[in-house]
C-alpha atoms as a PDB file:
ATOM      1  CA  UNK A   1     -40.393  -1.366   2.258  1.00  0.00           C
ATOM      2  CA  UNK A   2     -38.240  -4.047   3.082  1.00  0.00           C
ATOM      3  CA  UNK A   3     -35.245  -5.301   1.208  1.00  0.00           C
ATOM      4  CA  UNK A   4     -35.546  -9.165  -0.165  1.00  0.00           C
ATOM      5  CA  UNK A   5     -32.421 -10.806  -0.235  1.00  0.00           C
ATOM      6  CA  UNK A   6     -31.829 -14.372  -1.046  1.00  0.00           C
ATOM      7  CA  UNK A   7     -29.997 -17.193   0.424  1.00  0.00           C
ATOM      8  CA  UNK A   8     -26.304 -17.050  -0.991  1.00  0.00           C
ATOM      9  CA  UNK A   9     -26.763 -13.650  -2.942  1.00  0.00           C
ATOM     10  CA  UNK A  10     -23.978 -11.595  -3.016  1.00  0.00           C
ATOM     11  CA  UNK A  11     -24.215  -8.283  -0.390  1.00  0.00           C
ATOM     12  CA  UNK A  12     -20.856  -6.926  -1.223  1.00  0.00           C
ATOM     13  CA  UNK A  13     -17.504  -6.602  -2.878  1.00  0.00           C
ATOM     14  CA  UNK A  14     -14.525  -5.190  -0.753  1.00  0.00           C
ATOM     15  CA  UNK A  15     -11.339  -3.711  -2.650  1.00  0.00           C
ATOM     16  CA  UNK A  16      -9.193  -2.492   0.340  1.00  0.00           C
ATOM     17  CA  UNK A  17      -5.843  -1.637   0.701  1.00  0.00           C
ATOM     18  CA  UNK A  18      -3.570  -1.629   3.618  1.00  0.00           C
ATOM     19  CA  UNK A  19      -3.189   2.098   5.000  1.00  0.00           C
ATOM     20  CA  UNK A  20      -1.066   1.162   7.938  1.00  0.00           C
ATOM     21  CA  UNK A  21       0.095  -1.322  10.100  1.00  0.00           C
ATOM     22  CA  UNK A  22       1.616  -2.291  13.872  1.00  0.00           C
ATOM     23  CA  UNK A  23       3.403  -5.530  14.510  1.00  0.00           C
ATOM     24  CA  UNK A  24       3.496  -6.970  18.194  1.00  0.00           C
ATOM     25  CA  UNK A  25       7.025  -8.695  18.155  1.00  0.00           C
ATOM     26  CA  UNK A  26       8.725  -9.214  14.594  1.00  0.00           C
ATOM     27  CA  UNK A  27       6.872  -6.962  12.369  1.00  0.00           C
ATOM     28  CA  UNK A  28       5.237  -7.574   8.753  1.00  0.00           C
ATOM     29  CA  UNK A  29       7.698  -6.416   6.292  1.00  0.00           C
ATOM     30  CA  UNK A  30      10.444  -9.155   8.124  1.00  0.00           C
ATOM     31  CA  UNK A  31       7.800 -12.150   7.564  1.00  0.00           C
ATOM     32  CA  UNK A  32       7.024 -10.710   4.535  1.00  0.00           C
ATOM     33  CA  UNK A  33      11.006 -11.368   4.134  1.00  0.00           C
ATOM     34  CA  UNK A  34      11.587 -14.529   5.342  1.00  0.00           C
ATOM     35  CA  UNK A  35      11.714 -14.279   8.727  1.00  0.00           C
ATOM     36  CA  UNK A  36      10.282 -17.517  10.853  1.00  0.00           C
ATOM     37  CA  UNK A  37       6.969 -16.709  12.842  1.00  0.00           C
ATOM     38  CA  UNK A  38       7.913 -16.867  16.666  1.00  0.00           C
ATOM     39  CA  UNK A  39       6.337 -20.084  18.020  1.00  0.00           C
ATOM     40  CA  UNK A  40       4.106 -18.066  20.028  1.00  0.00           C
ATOM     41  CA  UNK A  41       2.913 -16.328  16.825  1.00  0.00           C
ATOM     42  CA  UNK A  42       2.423 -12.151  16.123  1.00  0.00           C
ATOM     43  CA  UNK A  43      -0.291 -10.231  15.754  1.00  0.00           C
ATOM     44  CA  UNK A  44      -1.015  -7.265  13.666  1.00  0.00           C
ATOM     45  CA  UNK A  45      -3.515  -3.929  13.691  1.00  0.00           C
ATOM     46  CA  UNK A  46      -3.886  -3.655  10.059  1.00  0.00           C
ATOM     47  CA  UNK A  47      -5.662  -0.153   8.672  1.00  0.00           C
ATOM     48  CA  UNK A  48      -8.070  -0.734   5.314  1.00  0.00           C
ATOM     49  CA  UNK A  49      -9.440   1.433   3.958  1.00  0.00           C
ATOM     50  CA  UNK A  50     -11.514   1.278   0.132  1.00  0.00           C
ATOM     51  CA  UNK A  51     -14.622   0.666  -1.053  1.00  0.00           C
ATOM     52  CA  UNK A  52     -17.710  -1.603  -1.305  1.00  0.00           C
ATOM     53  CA  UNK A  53     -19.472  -2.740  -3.892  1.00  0.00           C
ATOM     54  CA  UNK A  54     -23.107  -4.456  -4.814  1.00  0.00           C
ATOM     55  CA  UNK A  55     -25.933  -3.797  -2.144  1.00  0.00           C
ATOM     56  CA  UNK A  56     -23.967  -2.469   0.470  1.00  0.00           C
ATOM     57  CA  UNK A  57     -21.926  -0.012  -1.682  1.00  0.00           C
ATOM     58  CA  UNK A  58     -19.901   2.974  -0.625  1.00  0.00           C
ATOM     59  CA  UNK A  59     -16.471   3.945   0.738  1.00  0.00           C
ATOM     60  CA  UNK A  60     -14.870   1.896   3.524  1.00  0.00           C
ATOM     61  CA  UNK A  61     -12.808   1.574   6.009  1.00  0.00           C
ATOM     62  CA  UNK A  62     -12.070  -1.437   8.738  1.00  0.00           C
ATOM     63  CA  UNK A  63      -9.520  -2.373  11.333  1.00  0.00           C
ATOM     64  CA  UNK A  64      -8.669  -5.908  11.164  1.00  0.00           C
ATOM     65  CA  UNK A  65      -6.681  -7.226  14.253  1.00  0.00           C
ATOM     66  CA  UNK A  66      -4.683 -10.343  12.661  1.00  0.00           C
ATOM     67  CA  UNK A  67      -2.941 -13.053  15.154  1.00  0.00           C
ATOM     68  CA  UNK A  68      -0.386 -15.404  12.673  1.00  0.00           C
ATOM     69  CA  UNK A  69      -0.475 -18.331  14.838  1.00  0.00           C
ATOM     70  CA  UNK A  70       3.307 -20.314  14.739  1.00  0.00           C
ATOM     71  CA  UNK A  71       2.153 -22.803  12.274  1.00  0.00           C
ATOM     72  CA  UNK A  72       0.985 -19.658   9.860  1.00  0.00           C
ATOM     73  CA  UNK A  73      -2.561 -19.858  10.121  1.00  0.00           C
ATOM     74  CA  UNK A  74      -4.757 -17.005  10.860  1.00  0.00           C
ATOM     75  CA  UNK A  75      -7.152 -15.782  13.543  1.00  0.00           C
ATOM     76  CA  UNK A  76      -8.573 -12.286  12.568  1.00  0.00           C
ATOM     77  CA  UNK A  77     -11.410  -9.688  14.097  1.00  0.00           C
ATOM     78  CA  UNK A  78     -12.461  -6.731  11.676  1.00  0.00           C
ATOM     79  CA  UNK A  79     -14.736  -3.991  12.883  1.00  0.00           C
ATOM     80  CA  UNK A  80     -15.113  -0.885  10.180  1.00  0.00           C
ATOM     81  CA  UNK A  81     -17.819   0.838   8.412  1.00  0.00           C
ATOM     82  CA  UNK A  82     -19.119   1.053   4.667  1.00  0.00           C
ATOM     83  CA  UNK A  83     -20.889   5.124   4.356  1.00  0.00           C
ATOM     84  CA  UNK A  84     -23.278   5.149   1.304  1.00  0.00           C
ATOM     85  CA  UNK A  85     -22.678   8.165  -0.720  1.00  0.00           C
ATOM     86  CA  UNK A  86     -26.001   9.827   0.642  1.00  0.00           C
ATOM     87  CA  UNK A  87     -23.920   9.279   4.155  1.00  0.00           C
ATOM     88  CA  UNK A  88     -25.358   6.178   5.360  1.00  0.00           C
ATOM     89  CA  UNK A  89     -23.230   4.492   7.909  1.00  0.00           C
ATOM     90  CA  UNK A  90     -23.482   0.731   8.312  1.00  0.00           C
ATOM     91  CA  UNK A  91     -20.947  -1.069  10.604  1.00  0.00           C
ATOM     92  CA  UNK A  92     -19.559  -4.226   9.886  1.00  0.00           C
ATOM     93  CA  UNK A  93     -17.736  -6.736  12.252  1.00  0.00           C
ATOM     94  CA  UNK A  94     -16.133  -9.980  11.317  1.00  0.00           C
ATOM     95  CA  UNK A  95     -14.378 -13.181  12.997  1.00  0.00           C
ATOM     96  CA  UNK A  96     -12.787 -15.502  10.408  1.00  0.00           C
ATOM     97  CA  UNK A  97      -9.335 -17.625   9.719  1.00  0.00           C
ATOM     98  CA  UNK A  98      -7.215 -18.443   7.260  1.00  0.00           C
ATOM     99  CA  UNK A  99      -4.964 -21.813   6.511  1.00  0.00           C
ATOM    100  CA  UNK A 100      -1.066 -21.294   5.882  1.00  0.00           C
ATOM    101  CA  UNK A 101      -0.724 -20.683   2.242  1.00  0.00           C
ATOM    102  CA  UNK A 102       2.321 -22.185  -0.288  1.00  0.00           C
ATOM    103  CA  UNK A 103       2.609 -18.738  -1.270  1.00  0.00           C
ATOM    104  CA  UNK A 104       4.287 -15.993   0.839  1.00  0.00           C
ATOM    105  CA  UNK A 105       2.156 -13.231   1.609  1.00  0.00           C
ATOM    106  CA  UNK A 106      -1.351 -14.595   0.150  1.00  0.00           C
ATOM    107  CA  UNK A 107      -3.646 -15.485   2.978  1.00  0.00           C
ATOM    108  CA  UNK A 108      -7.612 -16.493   1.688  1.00  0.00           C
ATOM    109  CA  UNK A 109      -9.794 -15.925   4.521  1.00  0.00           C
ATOM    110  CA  UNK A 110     -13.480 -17.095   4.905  1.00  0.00           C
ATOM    111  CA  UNK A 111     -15.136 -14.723   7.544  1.00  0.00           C
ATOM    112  CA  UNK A 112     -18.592 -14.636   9.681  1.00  0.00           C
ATOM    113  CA  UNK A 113     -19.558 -11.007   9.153  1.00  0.00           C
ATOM    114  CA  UNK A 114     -22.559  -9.047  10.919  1.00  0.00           C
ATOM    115  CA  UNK A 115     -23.748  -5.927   9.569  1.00  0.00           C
ATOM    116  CA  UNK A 116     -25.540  -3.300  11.456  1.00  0.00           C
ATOM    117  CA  UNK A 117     -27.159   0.538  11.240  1.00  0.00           C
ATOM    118  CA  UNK A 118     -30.175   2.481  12.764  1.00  0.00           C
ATOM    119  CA  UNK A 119     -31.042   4.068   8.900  1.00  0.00           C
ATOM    120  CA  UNK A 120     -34.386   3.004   8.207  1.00  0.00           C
ATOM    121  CA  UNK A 121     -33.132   2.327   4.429  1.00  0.00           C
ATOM    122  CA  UNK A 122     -30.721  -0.148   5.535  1.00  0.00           C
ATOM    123  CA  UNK A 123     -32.497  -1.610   8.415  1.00  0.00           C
ATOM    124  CA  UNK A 124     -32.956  -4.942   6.368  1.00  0.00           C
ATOM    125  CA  UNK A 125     -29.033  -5.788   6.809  1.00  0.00           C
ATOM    126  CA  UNK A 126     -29.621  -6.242  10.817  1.00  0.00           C
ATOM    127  CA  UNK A 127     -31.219  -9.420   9.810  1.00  0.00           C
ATOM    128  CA  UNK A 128     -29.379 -10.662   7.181  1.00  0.00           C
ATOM    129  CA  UNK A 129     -26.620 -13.647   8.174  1.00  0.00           C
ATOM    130  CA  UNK A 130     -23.179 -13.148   6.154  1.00  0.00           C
ATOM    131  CA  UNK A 131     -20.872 -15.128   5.053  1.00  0.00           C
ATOM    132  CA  UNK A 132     -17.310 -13.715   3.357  1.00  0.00           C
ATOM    133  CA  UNK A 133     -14.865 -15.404   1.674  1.00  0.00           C
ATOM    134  CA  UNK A 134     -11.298 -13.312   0.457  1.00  0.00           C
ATOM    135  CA  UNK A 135      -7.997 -12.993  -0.683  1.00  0.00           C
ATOM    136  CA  UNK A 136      -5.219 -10.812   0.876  1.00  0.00           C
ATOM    137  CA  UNK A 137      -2.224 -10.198  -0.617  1.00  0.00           C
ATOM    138  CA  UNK A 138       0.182  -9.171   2.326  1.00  0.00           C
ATOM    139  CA  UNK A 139       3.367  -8.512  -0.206  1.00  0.00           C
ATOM    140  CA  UNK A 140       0.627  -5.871  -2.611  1.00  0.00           C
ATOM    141  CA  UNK A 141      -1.515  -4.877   1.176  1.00  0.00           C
ATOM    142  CA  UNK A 142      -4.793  -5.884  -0.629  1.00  0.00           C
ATOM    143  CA  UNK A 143      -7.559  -7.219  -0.164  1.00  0.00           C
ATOM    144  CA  UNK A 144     -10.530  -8.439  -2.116  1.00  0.00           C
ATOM    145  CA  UNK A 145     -13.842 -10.095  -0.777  1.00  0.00           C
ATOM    146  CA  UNK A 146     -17.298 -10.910  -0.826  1.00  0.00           C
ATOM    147  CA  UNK A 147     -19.909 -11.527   1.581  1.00  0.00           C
ATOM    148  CA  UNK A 148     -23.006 -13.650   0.682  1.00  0.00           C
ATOM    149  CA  UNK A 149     -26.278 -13.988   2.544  1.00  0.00           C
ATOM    150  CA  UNK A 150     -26.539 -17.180   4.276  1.00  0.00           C
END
């Protein structure tokens, strides 16, 4: 039986928090600080792990590689995986951005997110275009967001 899933219904909820974290140049605690961004910008391999919520539920856990471009805007790639509680697995891989924010630490991002698994049960999210929109909270390491069928 396939699933039918409408046009900007929500697929998820993500409640994540940062498990660790590896700067390339200054690291996150110093902008977190203060510190100026480098003109050539920093990236960071951030560890999150939590769970998911709504049609794609279950515990999860992603690895988002964030670049903090010198004007503070972000590029970020996630790849990670939500497991159902009867052990489904289905992956889930994002590109998004984020504008510099008045407010140290708090970065809303608005993602393009693909889902995939071989499980028959959840073979209706290979087809399904996402859309994700989030807030991060650098200074509290979490982050909450939702994707929506597009």
């Amino acid at each position: 039986m396939s699933e039918q899933i409408e046009a900007g219904e929500q697929l998820y909820e993500l409640n994540l928090r940062i498990s660790s974290n590896k700067g390339f140049g200054v690291g996150l605690e110093a902008i977190l600080a203060g510190e100026p961004l480098p003109p050539a910008g920093v990236r960071f391999d951030i560890a999150l792990t939590g769970k998911s919520t709504g049609k794609v539920a279950g515990a999860a856990e992603t690895m988002g590689y964030f670049f903090i471009r010198g004007d503070g805007s972000f590029q970020l790639h996630v790849h990670g995986a939500i497991e159902t509680d009867d052990g489904t697995r289905i992956a889930i891989s994002s590109v998004g951005t984020s504008e510099p924010s008045e407010t140290l630490g708090l970065v809303e991002l608005s993602e393009d997110v693909e889902l995939h698994t071989g499980f028959p049960e959840f073979a209706w999210v290979n087809d399904v275009s996402v859309s994700a929109r989030g807030i991060m909270n650098m200074g509290t390491g979490r982050l909450v967001t939702r994707g929506y069928a597009t």
